[in-house]
C-alpha atoms as a PDB file:
ATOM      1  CA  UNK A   1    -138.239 -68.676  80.652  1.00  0.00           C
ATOM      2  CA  UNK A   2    -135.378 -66.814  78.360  1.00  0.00           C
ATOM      3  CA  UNK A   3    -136.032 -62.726  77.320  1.00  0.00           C
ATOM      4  CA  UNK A   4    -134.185 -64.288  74.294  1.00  0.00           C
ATOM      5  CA  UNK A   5    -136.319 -64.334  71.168  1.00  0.00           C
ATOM      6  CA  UNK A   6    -133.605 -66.123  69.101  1.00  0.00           C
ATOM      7  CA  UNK A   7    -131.714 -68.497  70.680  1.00  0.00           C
ATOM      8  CA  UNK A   8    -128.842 -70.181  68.076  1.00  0.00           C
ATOM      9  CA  UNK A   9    -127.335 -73.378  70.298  1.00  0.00           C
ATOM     10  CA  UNK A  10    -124.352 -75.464  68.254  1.00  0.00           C
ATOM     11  CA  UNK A  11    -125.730 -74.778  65.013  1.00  0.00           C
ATOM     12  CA  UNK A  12    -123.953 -76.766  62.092  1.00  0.00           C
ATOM     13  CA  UNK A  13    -124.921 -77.477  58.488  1.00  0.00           C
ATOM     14  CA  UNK A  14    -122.957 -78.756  55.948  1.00  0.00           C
ATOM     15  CA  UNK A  15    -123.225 -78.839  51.847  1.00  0.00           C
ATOM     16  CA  UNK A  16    -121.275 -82.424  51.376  1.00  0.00           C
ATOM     17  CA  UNK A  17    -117.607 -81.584  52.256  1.00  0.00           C
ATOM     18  CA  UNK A  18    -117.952 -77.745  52.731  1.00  0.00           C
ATOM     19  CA  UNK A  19    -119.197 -77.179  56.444  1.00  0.00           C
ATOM     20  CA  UNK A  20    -120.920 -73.965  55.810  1.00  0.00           C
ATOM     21  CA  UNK A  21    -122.368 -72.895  59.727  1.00  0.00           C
ATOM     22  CA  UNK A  22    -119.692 -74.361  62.099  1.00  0.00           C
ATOM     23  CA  UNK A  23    -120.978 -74.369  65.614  1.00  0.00           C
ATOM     24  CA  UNK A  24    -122.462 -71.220  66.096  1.00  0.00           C
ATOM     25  CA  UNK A  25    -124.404 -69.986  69.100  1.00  0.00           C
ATOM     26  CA  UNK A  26    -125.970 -67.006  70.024  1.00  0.00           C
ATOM     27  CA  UNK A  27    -129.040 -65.044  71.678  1.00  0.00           C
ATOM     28  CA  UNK A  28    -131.493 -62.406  70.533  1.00  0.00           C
ATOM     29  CA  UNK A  29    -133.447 -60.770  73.387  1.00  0.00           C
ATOM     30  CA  UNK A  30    -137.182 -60.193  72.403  1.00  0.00           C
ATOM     31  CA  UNK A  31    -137.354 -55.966  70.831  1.00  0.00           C
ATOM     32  CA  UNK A  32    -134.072 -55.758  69.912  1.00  0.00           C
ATOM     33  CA  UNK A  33    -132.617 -55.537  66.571  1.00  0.00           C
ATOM     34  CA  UNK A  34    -129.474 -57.425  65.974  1.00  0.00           C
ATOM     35  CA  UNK A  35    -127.219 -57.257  63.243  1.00  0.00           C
ATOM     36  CA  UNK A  36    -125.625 -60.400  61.730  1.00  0.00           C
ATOM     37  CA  UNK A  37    -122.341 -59.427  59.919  1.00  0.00           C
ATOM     38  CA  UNK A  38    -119.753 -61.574  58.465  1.00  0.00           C
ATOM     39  CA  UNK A  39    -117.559 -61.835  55.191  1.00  0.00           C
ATOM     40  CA  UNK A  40    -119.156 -63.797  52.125  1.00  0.00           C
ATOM     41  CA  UNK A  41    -119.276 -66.758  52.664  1.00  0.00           C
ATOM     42  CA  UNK A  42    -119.309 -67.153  56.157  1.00  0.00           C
ATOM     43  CA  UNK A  43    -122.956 -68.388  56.750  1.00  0.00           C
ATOM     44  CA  UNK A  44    -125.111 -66.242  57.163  1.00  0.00           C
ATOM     45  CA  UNK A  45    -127.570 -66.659  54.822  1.00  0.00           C
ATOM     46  CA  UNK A  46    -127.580 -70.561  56.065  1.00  0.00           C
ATOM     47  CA  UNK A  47    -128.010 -69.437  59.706  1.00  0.00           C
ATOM     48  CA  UNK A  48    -130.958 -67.754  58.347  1.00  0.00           C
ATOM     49  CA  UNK A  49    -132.694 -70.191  56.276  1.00  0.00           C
ATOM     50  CA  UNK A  50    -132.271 -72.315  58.965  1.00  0.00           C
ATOM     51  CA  UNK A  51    -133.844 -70.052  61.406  1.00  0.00           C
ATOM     52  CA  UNK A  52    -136.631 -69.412  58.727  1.00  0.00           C
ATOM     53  CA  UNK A  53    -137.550 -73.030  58.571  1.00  0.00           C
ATOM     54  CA  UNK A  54    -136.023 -73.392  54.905  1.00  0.00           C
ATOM     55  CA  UNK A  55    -133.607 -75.717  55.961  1.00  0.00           C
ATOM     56  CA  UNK A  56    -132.579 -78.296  58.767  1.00  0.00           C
ATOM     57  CA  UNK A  57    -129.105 -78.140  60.606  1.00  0.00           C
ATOM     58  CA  UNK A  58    -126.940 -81.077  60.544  1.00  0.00           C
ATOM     59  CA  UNK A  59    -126.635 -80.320  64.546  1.00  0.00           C
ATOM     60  CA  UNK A  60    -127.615 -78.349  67.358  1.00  0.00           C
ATOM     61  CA  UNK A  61    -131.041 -76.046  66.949  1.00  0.00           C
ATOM     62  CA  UNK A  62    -132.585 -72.964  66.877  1.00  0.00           C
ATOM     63  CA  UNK A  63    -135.947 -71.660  68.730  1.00  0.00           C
ATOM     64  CA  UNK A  64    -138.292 -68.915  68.154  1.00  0.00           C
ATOM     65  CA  UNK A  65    -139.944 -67.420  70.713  1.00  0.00           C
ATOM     66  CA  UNK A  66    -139.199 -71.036  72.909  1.00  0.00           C
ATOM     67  CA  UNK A  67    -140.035 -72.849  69.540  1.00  0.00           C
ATOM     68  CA  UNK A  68    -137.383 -75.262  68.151  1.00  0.00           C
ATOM     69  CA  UNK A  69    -137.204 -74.909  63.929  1.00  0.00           C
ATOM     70  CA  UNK A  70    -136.499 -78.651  64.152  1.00  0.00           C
ATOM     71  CA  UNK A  71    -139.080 -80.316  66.570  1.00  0.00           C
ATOM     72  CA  UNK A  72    -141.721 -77.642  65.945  1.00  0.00           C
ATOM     73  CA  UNK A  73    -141.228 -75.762  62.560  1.00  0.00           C
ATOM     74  CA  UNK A  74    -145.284 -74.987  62.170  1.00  0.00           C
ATOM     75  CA  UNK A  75    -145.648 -73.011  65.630  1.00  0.00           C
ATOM     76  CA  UNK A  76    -141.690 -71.127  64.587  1.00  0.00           C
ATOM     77  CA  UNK A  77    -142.636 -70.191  61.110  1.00  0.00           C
ATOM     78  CA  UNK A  78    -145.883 -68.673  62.538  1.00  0.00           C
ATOM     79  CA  UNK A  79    -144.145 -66.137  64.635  1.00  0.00           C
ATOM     80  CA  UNK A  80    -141.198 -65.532  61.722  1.00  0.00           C
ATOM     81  CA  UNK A  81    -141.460 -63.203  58.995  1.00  0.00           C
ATOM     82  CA  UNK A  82    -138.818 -63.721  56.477  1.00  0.00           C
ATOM     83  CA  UNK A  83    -137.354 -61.252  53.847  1.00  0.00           C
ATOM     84  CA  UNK A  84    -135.050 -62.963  51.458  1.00  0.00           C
ATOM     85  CA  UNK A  85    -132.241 -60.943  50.237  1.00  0.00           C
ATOM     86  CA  UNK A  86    -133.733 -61.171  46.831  1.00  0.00           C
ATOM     87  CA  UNK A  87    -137.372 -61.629  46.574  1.00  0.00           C
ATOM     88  CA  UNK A  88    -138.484 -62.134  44.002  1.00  0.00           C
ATOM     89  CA  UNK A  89    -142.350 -60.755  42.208  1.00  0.00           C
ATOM     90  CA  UNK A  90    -144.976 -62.308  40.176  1.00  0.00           C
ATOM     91  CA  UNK A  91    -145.128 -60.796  36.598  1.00  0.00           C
ATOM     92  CA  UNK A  92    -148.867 -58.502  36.104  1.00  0.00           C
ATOM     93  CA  UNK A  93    -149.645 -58.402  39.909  1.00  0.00           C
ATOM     94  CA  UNK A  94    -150.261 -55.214  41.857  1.00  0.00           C
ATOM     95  CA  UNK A  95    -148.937 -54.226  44.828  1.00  0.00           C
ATOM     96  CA  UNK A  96    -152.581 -55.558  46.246  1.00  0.00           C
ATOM     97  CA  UNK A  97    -152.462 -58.684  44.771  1.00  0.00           C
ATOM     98  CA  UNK A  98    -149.102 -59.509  45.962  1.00  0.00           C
ATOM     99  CA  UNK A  99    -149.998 -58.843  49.531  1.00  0.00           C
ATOM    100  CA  UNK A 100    -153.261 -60.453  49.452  1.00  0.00           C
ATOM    101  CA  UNK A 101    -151.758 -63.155  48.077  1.00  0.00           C
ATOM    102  CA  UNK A 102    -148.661 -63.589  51.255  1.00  0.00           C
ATOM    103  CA  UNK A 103    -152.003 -62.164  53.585  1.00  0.00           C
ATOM    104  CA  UNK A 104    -153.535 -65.850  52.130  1.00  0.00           C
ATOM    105  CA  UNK A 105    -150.529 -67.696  52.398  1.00  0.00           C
ATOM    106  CA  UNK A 106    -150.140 -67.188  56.075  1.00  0.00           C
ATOM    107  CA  UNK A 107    -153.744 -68.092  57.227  1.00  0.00           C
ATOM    108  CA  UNK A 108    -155.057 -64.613  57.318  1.00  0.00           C
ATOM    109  CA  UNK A 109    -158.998 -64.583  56.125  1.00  0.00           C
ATOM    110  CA  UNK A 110    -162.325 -62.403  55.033  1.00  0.00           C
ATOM    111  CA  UNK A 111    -162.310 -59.166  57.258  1.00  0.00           C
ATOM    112  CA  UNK A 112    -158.535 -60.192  58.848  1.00  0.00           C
ATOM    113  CA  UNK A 113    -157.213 -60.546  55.354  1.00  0.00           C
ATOM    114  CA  UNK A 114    -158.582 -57.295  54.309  1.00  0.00           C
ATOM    115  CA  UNK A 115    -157.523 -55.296  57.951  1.00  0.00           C
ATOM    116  CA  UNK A 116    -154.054 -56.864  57.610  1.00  0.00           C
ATOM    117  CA  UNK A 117    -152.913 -55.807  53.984  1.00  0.00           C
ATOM    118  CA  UNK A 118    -154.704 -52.164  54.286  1.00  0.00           C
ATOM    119  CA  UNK A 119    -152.787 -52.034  57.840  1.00  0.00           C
ATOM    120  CA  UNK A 120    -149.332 -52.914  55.661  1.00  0.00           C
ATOM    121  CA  UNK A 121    -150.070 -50.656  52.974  1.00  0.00           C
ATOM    122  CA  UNK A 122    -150.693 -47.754  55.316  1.00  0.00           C
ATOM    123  CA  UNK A 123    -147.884 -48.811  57.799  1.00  0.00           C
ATOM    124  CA  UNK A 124    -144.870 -48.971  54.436  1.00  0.00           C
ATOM    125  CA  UNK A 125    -146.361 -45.692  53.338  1.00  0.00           C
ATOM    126  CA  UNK A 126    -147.143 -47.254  49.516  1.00  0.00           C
ATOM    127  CA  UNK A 127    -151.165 -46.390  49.467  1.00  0.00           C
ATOM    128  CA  UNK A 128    -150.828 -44.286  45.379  1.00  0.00           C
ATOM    129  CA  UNK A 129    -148.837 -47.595  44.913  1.00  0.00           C
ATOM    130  CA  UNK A 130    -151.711 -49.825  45.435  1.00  0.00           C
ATOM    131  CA  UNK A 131    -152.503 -50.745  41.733  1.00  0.00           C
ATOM    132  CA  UNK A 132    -148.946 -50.182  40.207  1.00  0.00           C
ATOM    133  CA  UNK A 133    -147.472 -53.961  38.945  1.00  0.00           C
ATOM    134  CA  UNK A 134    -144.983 -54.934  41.840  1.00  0.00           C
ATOM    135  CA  UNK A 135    -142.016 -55.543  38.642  1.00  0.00           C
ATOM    136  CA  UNK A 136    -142.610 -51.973  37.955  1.00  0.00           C
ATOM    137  CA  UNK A 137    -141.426 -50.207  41.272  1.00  0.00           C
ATOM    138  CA  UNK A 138    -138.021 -48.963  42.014  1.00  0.00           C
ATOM    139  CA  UNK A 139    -135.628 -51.372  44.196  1.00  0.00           C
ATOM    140  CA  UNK A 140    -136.410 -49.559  47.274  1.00  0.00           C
ATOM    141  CA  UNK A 141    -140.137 -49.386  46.789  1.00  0.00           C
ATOM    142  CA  UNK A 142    -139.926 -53.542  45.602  1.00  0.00           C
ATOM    143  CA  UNK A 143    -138.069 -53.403  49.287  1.00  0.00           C
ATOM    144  CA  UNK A 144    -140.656 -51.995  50.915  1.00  0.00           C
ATOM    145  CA  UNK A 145    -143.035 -54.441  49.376  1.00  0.00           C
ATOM    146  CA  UNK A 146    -140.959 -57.572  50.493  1.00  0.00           C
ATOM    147  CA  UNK A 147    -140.574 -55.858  54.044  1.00  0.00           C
ATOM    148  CA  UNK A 148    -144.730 -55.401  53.747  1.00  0.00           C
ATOM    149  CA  UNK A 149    -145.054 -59.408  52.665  1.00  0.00           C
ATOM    150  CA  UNK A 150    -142.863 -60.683  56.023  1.00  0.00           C
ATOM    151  CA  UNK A 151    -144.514 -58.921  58.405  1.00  0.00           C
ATOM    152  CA  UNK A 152    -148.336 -59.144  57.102  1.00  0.00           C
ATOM    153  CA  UNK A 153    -149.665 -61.907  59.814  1.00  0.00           C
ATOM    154  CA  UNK A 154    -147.713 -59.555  62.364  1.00  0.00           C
ATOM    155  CA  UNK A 155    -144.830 -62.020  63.701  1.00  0.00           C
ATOM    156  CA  UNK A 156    -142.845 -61.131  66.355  1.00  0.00           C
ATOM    157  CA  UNK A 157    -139.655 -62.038  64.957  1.00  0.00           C
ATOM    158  CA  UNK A 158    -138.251 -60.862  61.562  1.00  0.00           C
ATOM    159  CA  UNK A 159    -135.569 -61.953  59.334  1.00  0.00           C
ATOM    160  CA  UNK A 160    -133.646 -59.743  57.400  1.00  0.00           C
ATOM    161  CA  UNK A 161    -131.473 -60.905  54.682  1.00  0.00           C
ATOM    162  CA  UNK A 162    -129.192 -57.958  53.566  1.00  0.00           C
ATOM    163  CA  UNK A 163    -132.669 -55.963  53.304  1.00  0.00           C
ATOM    164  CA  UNK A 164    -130.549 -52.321  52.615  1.00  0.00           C
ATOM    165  CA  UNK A 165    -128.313 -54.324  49.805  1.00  0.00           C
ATOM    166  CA  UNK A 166    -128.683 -52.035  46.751  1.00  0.00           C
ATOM    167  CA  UNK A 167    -130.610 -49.493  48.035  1.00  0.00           C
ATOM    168  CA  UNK A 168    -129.706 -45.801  47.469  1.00  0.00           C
ATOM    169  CA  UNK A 169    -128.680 -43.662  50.452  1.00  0.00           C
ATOM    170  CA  UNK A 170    -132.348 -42.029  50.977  1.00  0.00           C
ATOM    171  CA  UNK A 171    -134.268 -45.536  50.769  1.00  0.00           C
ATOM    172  CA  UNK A 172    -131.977 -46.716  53.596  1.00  0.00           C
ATOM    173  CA  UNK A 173    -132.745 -44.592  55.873  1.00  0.00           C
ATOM    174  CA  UNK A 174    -135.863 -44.953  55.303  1.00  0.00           C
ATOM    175  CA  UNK A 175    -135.564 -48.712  55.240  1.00  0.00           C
ATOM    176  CA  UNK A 176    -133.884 -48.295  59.035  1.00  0.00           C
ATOM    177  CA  UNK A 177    -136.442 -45.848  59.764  1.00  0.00           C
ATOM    178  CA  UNK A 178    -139.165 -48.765  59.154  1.00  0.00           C
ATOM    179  CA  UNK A 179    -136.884 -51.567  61.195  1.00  0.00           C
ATOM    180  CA  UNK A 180    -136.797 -48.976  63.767  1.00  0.00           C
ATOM    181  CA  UNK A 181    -140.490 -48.342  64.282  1.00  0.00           C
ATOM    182  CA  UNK A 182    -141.079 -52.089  64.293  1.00  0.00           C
ATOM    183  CA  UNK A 183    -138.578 -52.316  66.993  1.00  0.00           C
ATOM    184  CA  UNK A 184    -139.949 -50.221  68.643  1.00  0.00           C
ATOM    185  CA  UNK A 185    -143.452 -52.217  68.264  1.00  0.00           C
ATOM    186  CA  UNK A 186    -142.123 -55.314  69.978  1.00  0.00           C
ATOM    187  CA  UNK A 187    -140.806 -57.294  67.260  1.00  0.00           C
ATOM    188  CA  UNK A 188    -137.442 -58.808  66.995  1.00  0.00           C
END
């Protein structure tokens, strides 16, 4: 079996004539952090979608953790956690609700549900933001939030769309302070 987490074999997709991902290929060994750079435009955000089970490639694949997005998008998305580059919030919902809410979403129940978004809350350092509406927090604290909602069934692969994009210098570092740690954890 691979140490690759990510594995990206021939990937294309296409919007009518415009062929957005053309052919790309690449690993991602399980604990590492990889960065995916590339002008606008290029396809990244497509790569990820596609990786994220959002969309289906014209050709080639991509597995998770040996899954294939394609053949087996259930048992990929369950080991994903997926950060937009804008996410975007629910008008009049806590902090709480919002994570209870993705906690739902993903399966998590009763005494799970509850261990899971306390563990998040704790973890992203946001506990006095608990009952503050999610549309009221600064960008970096909304990021924080979003980081909270892709990682709360604990998946061992994350992806990151431009998660530092707007943020000021402090929340960055911050921001690469929390990829590290999760890193660090295990996850991709």
């Amino acid at each position: 079996m691979s140490d690759a987490m990510l594995q990206v074999d021939g990937l294309v997709r296409h919007f009518g004539k415009l062929r957005a991902v053309d052919d790309v290929s690449f690993n991602v060994e399980r604990g590492k952090v990889f960065g995916f750079i590339g002008p606008n435009g290029a396809g990244k955000t497509t790569t990820m979608r596609i990786a994220a089970t959002l969309e289906l490639p014209n050709h080639g694949d991509i597995r998770i953790g040996g899954f294939s997005v394609v053949d087996d998008p259930d048992k990929a998305r369950r080991i994903t956690g997926f950060m937009p580059d804008y996410a975007g919030v629910y008008a009049n919902t806590t902090v709480l609700e919002y994570l209870d809410f993705f906690a739902r979403s993903q399966g998590l129940r009763g005494g799970d549900r509850r261990k899971a978004v306390d563990g998040i809350i704790d973890f992203m350092g946001i506990g006095d933001l608990r009952d503050r509406h999610v549309e009221s927090l600064s960008k970096g604290l909304k990021q924080r939030v979003a980081l909270g909602r892709a990682i709360i069934h604990n998946p061992q692969l994350l992806i990151l769309d431009e998660p530092a994009a707007n943020l000021d210098p402090r929340a960055r570092i911050e921001f690469r302070t929390l990829i590290r740690e999760l890193a660090a954890d295990g996850k991709t």
